[in-house]
N, C-alpha and C. Protein backbone atom coordinates (compact mmCIF):
# COMPACT_ATOMS: atom_id res chain seq x y z
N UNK A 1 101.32 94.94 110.38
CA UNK A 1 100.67 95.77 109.38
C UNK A 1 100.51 94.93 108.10
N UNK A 2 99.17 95.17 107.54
CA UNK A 2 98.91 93.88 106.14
C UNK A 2 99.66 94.43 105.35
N UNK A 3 99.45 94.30 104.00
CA UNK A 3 100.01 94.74 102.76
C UNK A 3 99.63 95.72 102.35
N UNK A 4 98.20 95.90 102.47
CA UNK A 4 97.51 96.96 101.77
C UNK A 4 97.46 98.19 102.65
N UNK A 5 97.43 97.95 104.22
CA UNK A 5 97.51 98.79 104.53
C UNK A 5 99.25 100.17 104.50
N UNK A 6 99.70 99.19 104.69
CA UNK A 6 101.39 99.43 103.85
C UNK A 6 100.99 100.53 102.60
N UNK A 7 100.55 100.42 101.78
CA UNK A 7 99.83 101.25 100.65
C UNK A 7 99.17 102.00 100.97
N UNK A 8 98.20 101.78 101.94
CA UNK A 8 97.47 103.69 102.28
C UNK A 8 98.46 104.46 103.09
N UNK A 9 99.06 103.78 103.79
CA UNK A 9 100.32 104.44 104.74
C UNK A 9 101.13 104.91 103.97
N UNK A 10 101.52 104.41 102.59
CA UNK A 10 103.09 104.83 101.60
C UNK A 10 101.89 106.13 101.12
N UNK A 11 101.15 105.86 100.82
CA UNK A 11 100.11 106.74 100.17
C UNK A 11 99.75 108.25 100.40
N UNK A 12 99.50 108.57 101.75
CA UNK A 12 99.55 109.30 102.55
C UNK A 12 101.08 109.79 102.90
N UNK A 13 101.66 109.37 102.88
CA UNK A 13 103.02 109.74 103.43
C UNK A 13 103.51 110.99 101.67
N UNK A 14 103.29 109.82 100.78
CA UNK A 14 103.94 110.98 99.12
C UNK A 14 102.71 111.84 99.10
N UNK A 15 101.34 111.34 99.14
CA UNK A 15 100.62 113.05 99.09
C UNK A 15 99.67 113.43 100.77
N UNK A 16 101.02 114.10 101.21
CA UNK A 16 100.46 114.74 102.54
C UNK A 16 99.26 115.46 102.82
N UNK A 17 98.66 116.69 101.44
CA UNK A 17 98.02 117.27 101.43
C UNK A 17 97.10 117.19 100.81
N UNK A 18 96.27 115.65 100.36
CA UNK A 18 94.97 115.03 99.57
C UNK A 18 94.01 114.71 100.60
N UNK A 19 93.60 115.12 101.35
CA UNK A 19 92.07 113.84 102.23
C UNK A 19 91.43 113.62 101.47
N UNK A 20 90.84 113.67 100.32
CA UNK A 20 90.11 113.72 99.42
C UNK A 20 90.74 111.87 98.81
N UNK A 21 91.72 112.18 98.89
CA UNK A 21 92.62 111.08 97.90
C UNK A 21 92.77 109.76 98.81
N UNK A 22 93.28 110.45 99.51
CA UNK A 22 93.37 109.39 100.87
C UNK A 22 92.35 108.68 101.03
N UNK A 23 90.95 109.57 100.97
CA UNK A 23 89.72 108.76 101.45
C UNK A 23 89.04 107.46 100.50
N UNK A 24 89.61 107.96 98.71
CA UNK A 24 89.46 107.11 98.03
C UNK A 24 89.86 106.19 98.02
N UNK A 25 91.36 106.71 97.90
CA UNK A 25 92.50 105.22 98.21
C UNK A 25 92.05 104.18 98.82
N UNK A 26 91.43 104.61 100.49
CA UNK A 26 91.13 103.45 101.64
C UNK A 26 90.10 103.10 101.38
N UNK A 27 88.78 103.91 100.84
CA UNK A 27 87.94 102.94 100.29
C UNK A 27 87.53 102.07 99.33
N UNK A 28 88.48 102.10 98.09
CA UNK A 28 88.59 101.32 96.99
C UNK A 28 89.58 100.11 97.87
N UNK A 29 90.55 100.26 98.33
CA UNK A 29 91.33 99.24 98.87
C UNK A 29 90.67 98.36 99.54
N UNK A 30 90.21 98.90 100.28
CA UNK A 30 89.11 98.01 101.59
C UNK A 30 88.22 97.27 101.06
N UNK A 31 87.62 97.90 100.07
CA UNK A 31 86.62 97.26 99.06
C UNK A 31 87.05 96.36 98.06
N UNK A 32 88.20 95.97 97.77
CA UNK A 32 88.65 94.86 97.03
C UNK A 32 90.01 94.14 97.93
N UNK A 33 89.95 94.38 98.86
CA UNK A 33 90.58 93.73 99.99
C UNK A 33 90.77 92.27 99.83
N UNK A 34 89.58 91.57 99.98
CA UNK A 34 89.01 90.09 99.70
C UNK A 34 89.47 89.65 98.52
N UNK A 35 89.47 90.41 97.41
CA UNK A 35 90.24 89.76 96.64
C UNK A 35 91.58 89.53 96.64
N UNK A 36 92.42 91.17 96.93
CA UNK A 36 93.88 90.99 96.18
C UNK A 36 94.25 89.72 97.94
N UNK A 37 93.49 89.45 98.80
CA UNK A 37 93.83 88.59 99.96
C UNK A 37 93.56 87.31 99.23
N UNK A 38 92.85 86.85 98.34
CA UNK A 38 92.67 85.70 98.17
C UNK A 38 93.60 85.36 96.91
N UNK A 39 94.58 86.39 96.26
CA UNK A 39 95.43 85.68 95.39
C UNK A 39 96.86 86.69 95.22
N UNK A 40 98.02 86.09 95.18
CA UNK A 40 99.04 87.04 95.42
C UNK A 40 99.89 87.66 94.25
N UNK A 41 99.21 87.05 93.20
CA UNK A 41 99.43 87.41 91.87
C UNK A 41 99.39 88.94 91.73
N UNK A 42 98.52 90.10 92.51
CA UNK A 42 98.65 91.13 92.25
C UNK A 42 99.66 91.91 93.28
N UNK A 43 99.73 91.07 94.50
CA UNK A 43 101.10 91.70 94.92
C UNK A 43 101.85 91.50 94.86
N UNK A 44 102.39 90.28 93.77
CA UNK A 44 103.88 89.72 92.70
C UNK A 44 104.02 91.35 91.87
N UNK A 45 102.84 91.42 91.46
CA UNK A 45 102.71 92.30 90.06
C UNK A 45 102.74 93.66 90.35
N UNK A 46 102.71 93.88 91.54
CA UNK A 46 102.72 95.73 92.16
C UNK A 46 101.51 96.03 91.98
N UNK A 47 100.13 95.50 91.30
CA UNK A 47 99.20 96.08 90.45
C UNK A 47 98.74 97.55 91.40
N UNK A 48 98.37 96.91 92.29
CA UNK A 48 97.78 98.02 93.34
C UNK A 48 98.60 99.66 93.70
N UNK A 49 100.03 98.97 93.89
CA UNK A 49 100.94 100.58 93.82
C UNK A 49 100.71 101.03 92.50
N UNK A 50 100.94 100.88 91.55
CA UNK A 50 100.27 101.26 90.02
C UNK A 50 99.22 101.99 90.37
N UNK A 51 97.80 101.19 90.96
CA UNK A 51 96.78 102.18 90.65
C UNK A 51 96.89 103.12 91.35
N UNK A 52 97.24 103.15 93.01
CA UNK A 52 96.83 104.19 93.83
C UNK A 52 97.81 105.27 93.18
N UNK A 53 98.71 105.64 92.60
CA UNK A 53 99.90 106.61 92.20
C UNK A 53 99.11 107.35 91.11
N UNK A 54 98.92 108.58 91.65
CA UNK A 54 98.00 109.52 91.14
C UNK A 54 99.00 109.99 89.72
N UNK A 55 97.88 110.83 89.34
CA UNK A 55 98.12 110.95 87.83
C UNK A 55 99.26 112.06 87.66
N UNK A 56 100.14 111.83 86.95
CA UNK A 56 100.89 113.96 86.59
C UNK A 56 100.75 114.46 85.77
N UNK A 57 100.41 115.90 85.75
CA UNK A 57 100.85 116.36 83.98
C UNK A 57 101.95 117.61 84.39
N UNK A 58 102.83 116.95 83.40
CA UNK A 58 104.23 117.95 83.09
C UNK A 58 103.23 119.09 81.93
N UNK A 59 103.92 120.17 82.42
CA UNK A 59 103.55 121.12 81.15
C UNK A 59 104.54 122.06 80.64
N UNK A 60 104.77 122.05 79.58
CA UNK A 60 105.90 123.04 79.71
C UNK A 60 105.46 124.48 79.06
């Protein structure tokens, strides 16, 4: 299993109930694939778990 795919898999697993999210996730990933493969600087850096980790709002 690559790296990235590791990330749509962790992805899917914390939000069970997004297809919507999911579908983005794998196609933004896939689509810059070529890059984060051609330098490892962003999977030193986590950059990618960063982005895919959807947004929260606490409200009180």
């Amino acid at each position: 299993m690559t790296y990235l795919q590791e990330i749509i898999d962790e992805t899917k697993l914390k939000n069970p109930n997004e297809p919507e999210y999911h579908q983005a996730v794998e196609e933004i990933i896939t689509s810059i694939e070529p890059v984060i493969a051609s330098n490892d600087k962003y999977k030193n850096a986590k950059i990618i778990e960063r982005i895919v980790e959807p947004e929260r709002q606490i409200i009180f």
